[in-house]
C-alpha atoms as a PDB file:
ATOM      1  CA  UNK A   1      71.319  54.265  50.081  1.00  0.00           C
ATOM      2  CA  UNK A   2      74.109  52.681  48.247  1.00  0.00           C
ATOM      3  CA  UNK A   3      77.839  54.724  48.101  1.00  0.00           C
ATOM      4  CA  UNK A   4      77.308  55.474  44.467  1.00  0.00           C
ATOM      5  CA  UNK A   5      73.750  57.134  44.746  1.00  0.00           C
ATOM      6  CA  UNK A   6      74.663  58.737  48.198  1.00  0.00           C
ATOM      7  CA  UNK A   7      75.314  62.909  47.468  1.00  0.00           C
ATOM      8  CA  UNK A   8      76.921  64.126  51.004  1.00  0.00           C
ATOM      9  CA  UNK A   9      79.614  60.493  49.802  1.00  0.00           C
ATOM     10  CA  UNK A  10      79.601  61.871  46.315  1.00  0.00           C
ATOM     11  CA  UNK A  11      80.561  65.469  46.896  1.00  0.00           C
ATOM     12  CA  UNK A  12      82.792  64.805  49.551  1.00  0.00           C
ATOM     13  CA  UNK A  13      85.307  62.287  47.616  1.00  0.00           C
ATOM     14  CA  UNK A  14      84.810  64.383  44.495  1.00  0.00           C
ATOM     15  CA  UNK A  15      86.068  67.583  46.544  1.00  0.00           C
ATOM     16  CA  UNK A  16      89.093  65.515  48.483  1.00  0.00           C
ATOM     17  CA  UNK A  17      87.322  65.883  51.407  1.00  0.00           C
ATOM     18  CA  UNK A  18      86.214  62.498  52.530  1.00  0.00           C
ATOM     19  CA  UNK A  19      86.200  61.027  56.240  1.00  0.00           C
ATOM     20  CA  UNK A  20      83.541  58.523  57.423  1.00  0.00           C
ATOM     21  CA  UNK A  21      82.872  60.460  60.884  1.00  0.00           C
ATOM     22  CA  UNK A  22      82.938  64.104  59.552  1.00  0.00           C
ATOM     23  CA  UNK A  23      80.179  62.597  56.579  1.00  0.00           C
ATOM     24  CA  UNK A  24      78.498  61.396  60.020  1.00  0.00           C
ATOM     25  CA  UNK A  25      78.388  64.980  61.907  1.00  0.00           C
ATOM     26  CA  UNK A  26      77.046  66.792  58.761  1.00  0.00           C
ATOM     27  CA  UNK A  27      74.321  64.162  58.215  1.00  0.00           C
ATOM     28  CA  UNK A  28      73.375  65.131  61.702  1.00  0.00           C
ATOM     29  CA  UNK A  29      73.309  68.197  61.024  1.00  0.00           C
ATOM     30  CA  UNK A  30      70.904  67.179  58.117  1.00  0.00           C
ATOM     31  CA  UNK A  31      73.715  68.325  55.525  1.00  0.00           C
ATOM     32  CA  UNK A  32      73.665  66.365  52.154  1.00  0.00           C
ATOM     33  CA  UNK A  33      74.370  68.502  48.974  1.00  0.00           C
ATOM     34  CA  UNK A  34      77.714  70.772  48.308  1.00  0.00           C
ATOM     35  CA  UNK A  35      74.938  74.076  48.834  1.00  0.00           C
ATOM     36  CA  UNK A  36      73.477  73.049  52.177  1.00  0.00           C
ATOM     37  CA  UNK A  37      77.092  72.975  53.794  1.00  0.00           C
ATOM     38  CA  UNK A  38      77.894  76.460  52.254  1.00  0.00           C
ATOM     39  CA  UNK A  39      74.780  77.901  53.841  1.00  0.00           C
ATOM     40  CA  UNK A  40      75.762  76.240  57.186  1.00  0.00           C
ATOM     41  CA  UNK A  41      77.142  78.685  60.026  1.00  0.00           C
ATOM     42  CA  UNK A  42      81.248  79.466  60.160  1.00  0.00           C
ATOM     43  CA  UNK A  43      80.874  78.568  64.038  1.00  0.00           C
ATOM     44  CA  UNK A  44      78.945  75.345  63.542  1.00  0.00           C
ATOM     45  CA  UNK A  45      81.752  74.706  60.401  1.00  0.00           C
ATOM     46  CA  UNK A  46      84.702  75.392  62.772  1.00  0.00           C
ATOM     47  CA  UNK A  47      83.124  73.029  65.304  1.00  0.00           C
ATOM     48  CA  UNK A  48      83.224  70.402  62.888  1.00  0.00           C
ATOM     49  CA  UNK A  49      86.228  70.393  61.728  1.00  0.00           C
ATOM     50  CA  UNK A  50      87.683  70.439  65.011  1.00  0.00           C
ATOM     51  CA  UNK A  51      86.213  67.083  66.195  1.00  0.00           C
ATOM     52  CA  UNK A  52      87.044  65.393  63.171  1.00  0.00           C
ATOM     53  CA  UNK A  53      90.630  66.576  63.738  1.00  0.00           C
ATOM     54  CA  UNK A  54      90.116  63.771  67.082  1.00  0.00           C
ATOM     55  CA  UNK A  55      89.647  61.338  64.616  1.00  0.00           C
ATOM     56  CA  UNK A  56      92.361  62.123  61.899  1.00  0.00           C
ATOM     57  CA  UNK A  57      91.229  64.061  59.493  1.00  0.00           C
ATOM     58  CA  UNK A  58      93.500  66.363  58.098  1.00  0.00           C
ATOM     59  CA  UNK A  59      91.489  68.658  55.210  1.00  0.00           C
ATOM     60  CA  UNK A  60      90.208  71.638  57.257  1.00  0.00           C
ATOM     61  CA  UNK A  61      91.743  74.001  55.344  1.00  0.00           C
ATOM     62  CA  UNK A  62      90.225  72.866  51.840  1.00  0.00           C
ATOM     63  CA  UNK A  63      86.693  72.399  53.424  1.00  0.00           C
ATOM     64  CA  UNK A  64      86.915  75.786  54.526  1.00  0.00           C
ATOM     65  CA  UNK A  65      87.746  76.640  51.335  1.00  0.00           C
ATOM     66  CA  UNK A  66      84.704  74.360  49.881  1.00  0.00           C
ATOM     67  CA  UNK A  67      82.715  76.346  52.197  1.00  0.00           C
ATOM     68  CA  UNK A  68      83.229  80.057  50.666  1.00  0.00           C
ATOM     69  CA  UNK A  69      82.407  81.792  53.900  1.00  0.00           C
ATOM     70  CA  UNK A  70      86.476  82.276  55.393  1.00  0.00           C
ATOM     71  CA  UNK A  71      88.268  85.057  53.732  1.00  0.00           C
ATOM     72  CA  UNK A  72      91.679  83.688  52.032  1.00  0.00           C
ATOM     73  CA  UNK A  73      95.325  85.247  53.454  1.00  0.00           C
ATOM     74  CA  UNK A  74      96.137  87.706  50.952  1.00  0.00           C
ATOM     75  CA  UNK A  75      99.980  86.906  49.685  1.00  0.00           C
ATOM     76  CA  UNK A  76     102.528  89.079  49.260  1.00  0.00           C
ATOM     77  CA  UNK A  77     103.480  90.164  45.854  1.00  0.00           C
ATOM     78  CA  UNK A  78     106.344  88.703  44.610  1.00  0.00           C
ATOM     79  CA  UNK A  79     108.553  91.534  42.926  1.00  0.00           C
ATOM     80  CA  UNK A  80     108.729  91.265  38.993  1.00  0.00           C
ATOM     81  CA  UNK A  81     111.832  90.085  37.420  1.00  0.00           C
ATOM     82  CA  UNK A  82     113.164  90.238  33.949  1.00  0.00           C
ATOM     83  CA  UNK A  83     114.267  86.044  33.950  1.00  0.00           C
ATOM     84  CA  UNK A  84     112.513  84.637  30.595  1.00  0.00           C
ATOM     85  CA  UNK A  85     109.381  83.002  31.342  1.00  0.00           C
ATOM     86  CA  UNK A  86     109.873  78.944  32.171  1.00  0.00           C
ATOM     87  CA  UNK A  87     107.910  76.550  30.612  1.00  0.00           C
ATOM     88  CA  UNK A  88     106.552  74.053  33.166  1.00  0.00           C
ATOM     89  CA  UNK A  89     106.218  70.408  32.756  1.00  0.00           C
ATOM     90  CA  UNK A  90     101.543  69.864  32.923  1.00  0.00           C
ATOM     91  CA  UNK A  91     100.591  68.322  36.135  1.00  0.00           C
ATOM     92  CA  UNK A  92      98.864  65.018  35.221  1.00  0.00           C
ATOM     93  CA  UNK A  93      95.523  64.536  36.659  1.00  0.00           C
ATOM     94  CA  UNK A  94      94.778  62.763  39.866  1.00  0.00           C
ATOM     95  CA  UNK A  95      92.251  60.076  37.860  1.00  0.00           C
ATOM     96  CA  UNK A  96      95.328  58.937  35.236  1.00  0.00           C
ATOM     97  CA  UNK A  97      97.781  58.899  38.092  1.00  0.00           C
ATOM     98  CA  UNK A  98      95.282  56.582  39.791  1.00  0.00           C
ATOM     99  CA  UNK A  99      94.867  54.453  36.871  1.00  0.00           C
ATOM    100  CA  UNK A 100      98.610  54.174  36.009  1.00  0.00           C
ATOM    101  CA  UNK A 101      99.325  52.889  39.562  1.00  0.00           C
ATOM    102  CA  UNK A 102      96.352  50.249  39.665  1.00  0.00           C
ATOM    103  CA  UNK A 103      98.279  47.215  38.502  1.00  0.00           C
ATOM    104  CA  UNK A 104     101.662  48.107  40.049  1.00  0.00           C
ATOM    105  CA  UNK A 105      99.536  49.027  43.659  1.00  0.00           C
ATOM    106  CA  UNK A 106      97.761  46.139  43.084  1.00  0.00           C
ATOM    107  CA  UNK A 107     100.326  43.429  42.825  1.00  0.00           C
ATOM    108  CA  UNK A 108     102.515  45.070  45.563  1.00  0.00           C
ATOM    109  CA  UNK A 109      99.294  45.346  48.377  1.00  0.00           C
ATOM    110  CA  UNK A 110      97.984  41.650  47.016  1.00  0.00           C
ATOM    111  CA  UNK A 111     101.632  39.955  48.017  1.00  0.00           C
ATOM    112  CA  UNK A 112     101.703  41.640  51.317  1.00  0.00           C
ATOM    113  CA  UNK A 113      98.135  40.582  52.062  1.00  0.00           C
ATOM    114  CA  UNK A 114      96.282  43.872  52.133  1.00  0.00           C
ATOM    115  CA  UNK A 115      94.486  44.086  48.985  1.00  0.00           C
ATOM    116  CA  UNK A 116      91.087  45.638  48.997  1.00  0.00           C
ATOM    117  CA  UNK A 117      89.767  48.493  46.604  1.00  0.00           C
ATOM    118  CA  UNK A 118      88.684  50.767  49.255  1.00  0.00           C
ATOM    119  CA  UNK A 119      91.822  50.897  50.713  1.00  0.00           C
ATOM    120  CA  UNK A 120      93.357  51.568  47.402  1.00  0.00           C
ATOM    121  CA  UNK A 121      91.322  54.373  47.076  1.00  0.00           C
ATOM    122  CA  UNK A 122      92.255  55.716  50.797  1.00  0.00           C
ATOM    123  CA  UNK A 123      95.727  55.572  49.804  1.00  0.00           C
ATOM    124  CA  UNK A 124      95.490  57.387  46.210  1.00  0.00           C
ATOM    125  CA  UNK A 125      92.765  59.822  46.837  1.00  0.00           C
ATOM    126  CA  UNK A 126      93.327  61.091  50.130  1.00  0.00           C
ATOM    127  CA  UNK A 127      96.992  60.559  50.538  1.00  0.00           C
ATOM    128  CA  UNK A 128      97.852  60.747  46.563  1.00  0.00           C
ATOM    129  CA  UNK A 129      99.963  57.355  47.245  1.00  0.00           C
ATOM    130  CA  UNK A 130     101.269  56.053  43.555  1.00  0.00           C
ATOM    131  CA  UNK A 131     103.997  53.878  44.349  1.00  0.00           C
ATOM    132  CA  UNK A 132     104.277  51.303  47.090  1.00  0.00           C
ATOM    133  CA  UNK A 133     107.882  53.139  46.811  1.00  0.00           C
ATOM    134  CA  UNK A 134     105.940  56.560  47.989  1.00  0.00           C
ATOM    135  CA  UNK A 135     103.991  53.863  50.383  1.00  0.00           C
ATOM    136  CA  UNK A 136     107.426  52.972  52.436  1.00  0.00           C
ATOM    137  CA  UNK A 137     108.101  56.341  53.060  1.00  0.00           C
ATOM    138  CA  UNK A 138     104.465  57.321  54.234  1.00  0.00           C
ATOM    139  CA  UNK A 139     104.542  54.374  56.658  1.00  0.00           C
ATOM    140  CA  UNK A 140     107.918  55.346  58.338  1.00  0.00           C
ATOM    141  CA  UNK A 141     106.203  58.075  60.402  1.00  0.00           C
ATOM    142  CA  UNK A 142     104.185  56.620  63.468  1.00  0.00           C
ATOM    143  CA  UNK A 143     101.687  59.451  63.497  1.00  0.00           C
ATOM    144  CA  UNK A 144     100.774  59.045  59.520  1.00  0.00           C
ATOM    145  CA  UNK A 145     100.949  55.476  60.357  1.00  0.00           C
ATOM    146  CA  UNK A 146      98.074  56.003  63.498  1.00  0.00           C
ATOM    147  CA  UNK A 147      95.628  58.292  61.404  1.00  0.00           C
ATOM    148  CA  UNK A 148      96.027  55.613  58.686  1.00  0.00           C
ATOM    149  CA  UNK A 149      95.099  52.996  60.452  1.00  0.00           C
ATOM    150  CA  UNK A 150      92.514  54.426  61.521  1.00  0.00           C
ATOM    151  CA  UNK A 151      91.187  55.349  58.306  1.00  0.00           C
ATOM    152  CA  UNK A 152      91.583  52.005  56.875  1.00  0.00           C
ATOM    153  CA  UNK A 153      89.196  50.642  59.470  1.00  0.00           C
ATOM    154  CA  UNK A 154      86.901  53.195  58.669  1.00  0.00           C
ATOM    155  CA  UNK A 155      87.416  51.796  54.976  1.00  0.00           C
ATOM    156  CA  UNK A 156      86.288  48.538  55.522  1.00  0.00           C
ATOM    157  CA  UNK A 157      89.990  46.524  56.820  1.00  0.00           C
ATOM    158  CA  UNK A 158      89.061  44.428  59.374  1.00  0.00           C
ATOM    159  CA  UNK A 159      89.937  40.933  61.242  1.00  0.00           C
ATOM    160  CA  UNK A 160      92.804  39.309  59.781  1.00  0.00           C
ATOM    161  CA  UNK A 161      93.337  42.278  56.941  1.00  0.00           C
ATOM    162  CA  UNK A 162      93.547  44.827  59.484  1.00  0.00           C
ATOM    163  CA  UNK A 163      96.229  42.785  61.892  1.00  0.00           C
ATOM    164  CA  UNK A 164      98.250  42.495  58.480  1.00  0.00           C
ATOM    165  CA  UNK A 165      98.237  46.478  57.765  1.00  0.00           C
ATOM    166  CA  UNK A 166      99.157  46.801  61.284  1.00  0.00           C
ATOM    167  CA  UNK A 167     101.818  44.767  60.523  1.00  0.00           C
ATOM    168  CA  UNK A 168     103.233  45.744  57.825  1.00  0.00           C
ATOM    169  CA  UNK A 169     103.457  49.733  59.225  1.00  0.00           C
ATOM    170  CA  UNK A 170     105.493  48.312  62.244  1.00  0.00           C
ATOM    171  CA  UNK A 171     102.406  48.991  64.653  1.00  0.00           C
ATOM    172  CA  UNK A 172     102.614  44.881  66.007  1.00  0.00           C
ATOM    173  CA  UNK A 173     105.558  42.225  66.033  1.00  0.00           C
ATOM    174  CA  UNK A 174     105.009  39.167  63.309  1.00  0.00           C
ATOM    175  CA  UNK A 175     105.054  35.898  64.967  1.00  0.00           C
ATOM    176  CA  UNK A 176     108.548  33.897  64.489  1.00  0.00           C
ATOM    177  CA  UNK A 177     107.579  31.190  62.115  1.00  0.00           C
ATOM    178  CA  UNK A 178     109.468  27.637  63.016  1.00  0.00           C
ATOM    179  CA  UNK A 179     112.177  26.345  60.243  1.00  0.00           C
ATOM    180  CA  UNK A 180     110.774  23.559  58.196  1.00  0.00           C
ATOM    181  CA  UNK A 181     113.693  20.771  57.967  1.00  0.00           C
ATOM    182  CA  UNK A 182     113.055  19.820  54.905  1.00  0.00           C
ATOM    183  CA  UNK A 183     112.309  23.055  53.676  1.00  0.00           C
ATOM    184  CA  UNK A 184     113.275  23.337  49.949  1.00  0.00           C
ATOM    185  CA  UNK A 185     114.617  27.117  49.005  1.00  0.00           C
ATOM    186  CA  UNK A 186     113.567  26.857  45.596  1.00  0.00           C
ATOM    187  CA  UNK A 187     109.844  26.192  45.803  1.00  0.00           C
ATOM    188  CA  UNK A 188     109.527  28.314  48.642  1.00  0.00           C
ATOM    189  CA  UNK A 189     110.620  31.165  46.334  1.00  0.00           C
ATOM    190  CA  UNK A 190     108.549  29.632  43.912  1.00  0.00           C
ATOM    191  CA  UNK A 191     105.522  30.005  45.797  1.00  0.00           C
ATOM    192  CA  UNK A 192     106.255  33.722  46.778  1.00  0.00           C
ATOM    193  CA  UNK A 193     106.381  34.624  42.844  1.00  0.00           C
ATOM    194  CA  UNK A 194     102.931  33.072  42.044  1.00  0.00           C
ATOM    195  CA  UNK A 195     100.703  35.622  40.702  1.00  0.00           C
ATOM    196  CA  UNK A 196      97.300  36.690  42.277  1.00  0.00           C
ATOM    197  CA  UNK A 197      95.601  35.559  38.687  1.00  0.00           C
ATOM    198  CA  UNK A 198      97.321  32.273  39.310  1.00  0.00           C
ATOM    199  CA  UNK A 199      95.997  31.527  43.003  1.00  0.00           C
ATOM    200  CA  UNK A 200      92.652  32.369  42.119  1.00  0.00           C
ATOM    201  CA  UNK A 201      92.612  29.618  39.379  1.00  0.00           C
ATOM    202  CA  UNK A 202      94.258  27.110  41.481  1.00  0.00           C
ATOM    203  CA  UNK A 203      92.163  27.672  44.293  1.00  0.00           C
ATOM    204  CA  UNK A 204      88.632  27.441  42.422  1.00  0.00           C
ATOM    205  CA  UNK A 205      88.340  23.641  42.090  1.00  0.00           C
ATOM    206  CA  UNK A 206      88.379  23.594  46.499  1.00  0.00           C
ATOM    207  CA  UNK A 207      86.518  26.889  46.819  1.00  0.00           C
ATOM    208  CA  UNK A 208      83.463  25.929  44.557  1.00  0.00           C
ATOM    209  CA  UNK A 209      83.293  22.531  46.199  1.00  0.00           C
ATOM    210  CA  UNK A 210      83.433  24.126  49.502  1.00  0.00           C
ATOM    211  CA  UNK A 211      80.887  26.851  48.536  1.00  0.00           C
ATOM    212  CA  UNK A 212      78.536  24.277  46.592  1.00  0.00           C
ATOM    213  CA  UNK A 213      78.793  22.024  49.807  1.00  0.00           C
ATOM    214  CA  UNK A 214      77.094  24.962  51.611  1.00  0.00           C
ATOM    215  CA  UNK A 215      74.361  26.106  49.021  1.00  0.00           C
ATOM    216  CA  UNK A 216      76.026  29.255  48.150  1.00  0.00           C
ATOM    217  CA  UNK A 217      78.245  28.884  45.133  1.00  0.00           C
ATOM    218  CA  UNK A 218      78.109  31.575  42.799  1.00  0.00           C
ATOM    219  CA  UNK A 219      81.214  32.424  40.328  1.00  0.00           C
ATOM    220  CA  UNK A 220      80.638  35.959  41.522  1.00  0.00           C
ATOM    221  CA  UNK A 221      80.630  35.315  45.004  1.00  0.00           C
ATOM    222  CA  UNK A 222      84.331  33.536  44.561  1.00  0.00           C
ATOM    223  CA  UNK A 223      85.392  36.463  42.549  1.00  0.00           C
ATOM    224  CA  UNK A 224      83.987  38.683  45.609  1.00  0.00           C
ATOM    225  CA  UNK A 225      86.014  36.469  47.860  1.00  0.00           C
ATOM    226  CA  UNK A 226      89.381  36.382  45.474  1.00  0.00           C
ATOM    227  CA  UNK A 227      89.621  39.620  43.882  1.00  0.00           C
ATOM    228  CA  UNK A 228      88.492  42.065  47.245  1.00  0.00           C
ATOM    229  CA  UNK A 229      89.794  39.979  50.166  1.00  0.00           C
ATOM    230  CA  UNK A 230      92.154  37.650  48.486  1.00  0.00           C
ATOM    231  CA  UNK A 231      90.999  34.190  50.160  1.00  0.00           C
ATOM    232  CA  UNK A 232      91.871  31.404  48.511  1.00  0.00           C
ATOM    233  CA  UNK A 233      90.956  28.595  50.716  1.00  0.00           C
ATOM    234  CA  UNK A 234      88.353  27.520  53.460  1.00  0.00           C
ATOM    235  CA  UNK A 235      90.308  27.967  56.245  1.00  0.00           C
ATOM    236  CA  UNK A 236      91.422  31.713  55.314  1.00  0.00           C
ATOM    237  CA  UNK A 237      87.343  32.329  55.184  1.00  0.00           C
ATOM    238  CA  UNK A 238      86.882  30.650  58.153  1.00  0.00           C
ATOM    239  CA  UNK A 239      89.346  32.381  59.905  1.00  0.00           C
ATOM    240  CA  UNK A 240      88.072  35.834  58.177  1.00  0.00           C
ATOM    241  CA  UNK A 241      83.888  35.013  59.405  1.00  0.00           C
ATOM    242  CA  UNK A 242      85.445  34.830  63.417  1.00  0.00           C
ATOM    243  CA  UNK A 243      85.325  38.527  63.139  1.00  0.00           C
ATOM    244  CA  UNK A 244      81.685  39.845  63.397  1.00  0.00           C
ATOM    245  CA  UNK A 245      82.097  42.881  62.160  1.00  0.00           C
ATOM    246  CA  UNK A 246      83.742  41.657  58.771  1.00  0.00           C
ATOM    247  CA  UNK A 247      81.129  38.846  58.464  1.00  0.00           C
ATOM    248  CA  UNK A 248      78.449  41.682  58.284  1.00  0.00           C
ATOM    249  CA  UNK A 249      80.752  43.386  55.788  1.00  0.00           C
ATOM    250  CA  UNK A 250      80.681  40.163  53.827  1.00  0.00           C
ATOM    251  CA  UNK A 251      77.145  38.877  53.906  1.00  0.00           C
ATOM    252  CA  UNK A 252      76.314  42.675  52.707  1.00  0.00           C
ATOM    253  CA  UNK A 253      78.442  42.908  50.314  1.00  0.00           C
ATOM    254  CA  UNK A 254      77.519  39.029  48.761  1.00  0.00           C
ATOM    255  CA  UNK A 255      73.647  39.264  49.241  1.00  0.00           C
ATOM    256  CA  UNK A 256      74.284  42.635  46.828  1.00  0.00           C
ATOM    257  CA  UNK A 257      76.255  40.859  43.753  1.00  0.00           C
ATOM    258  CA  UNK A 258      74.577  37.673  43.966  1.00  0.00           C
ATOM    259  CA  UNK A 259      71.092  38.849  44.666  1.00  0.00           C
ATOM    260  CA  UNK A 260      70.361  35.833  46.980  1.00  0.00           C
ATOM    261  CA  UNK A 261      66.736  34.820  47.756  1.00  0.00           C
ATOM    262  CA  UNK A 262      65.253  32.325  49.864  1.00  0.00           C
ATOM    263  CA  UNK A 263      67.376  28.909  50.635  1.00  0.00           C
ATOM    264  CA  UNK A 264      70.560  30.513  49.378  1.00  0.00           C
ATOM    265  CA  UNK A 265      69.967  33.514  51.043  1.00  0.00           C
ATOM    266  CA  UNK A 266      69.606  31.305  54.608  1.00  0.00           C
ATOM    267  CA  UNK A 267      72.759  29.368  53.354  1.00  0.00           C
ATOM    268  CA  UNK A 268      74.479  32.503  53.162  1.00  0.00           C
ATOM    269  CA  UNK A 269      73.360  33.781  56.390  1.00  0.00           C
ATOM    270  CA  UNK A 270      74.893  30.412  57.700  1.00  0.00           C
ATOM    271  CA  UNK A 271      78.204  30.486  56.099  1.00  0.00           C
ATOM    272  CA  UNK A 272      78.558  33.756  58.257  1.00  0.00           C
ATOM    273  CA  UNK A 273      77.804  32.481  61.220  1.00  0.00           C
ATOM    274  CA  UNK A 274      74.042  34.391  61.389  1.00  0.00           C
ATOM    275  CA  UNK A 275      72.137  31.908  63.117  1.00  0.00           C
ATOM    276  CA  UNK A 276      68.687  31.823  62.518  1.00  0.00           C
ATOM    277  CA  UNK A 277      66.159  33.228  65.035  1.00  0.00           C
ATOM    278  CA  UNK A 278      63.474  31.098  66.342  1.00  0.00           C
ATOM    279  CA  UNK A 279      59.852  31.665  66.272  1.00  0.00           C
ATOM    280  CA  UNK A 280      58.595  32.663  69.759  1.00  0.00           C
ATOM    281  CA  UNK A 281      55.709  30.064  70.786  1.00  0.00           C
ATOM    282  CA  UNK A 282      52.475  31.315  71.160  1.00  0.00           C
ATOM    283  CA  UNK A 283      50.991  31.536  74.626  1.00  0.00           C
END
C-alpha cells in the first residue's frame, strides 16, 4: 500500500501524530482507522505510548486526546476583569505556513546538502520548523538534536545524507579539507552561490550520458535523482548506491515514477548494485 492510500499514515499525519514505530505497534495491534484506536483499551493505549517514548516520540498527550477515553484536567477559572476586550492577531494555518517556507527551506537545506521532501515535512509538521533561522535554534539542544536524528532516518535520510545531517547538528567532526595553492577566492565563492536550478542543468549533459550508458535514462528518473537527493554527478550516485539500505530506497522509489519493465527494469536493478540471481540447475 502506497503512503497516500495508507489510512493508519493518513490519520496519523493529519492528527500531528505521526512516528514510523508507534504506526508499527498499532498495525500490530491490527489498528488502521481514527475509530478502531478510540475503541482500543486505555491500558493497551498507555502501553503504547510509553514504548514509543524509547524511540522519541513526543505526542502522548495529543494522542490521548485523539483517543477520547482520558478525562481532561479541569483549569482553574481565571477571575473576570473589567480590561476592554483585546483583539488578537488570527493564527495562520499550519498548511500556508508550510507553503510560505518551501522555497526559503528549500534553498537553505539544498546548500547544506540535506534536501529531501520527507525531511521537510519532519521538520514543518512535527516540529512546526519555518525558518532555517527557527532550525539553528532547534539544533543547539543535543537531546532535540538525538530524537531528530532519529526521526530523519526513520524518514528516509540515509548514507551520505544522513552523515551530512549529523553534521550539520554538531553530532560528528567535518573532515579538514587541504588548501588548494592555487585556489582562486572568487570562483570559489562563485561556486557556493550557484543555484540548485542551475546545477541540475549543468549537470544533465554527464548524467543522461551516464544513465543512457546504463539503459536507464529517463528525464524523470534525473529529476528523481536532482530534485529529492540532489546528485549531480556519477560519482555522488555511486557513492550514494554503497549504502544498501538507500539503494533499496532508490530502486523503489525509480521503478514507481518510471514504471520500468523488462531490460530497463534489470538495468535498473544493476545500477543499484542488485545482482541478478541465478537459476538453480536441475538435478
Amino acid at each position: 500500500m502506497s503512503k497516500e492510500t495508507d489510512p493508519l499514515r493518513k490519520w496519523m499525519k493529519a492528527k500531528g501524530v505521526w512516528q514510523l514505530d508507534l504506526s508499527k505497534l498499532l498495525e500490530n495491534e491490527d489498528v488502521t482507522t481514527l475509530d478502531s484506536f478510540r475503541q482500543m483499551d486505555k491500558a493497551k493505549v498507555l502501553e503504547l505510548i510509553g514504548s514509543a517514548k524509547k524511540t522519541g516520540f513526543m505526542h502522548g498527550a495529543k494522542l490521548k486526546e485523539l483517543h477520547g477515553g482520558f478525562p481532561k484536567k479541569k483549569k482553574k477559572a481565571k477571575p473576570v476583569t473589567s480590561k476592554p476586550a483585546e483583539t488578537k492577531p488570527k493564527a495562520k494555518d499550519p498548511a500556508d505556513l508550510k507553503r510560505e517556507a518551501r522555497k526559503d527551506m528549500e534553498k537553505y537545506m539544498r546548500s547544506k546538502g540535506i534536501w529531501q521532501i520527507d525531511l521537510f515535512d519532519l521538520m514543518t509538521d512535527t516540529y512546526e520548523i519555518y525558518s532555517p533561522g527557527q532550525f539553528e535554534e532547534y539544533r543547539a539542544d543535543p537531546e532535540w538534536v538525538d530524537t531528530f536524528l532519529t526521526e530523519a532516518q526513520h524518514c528516509g535520510v540515509m548514507g551520505k545524507q544522513a552523515v551530512t545531517l549529523a553534521q550539520l547538528c554538531g553530532k560528528a567532526k567535518k573532515k579538514k579539507k587541504k588548501a588548494k595553492p592555487d585556489a582562486n577566492p572568487a570562483i570559489e565563492q562563485k561556486e557556493k552561490q550557484i543555484d540548485p536550478e542551475d546545477l541540475k542543468r549543468e549537470a544533465r549533459p554527464v548524467m543522461e550520458k551516464y544513465l543512457r550508458d546504463k539503459g536507464v535514462w529517463k528525464s524523470v528518473l534525473y529529476d528523481l535523482m536532482a530534485d529529492k537527493y540532489g546528485i549531480y554527478s556519477p560519482d555522488e550516485f555511486e557513492e550514494y548506491v554503497e549504502d544498501p539500505d538507500w539503494a533499496d530506497e532508490f530502486f523503489i522509489a525509480a521503478r514507481q515514477v518510471c514504471g520500468f519493465i523488462g531490460a530497463q527494469a534489470e538495468n535498473l536493478k544493476a545500477l543499484c548494485g542488485k545482482k541478478k540471481k541465478k537459476a538453480k540447475k536441475k538435478v
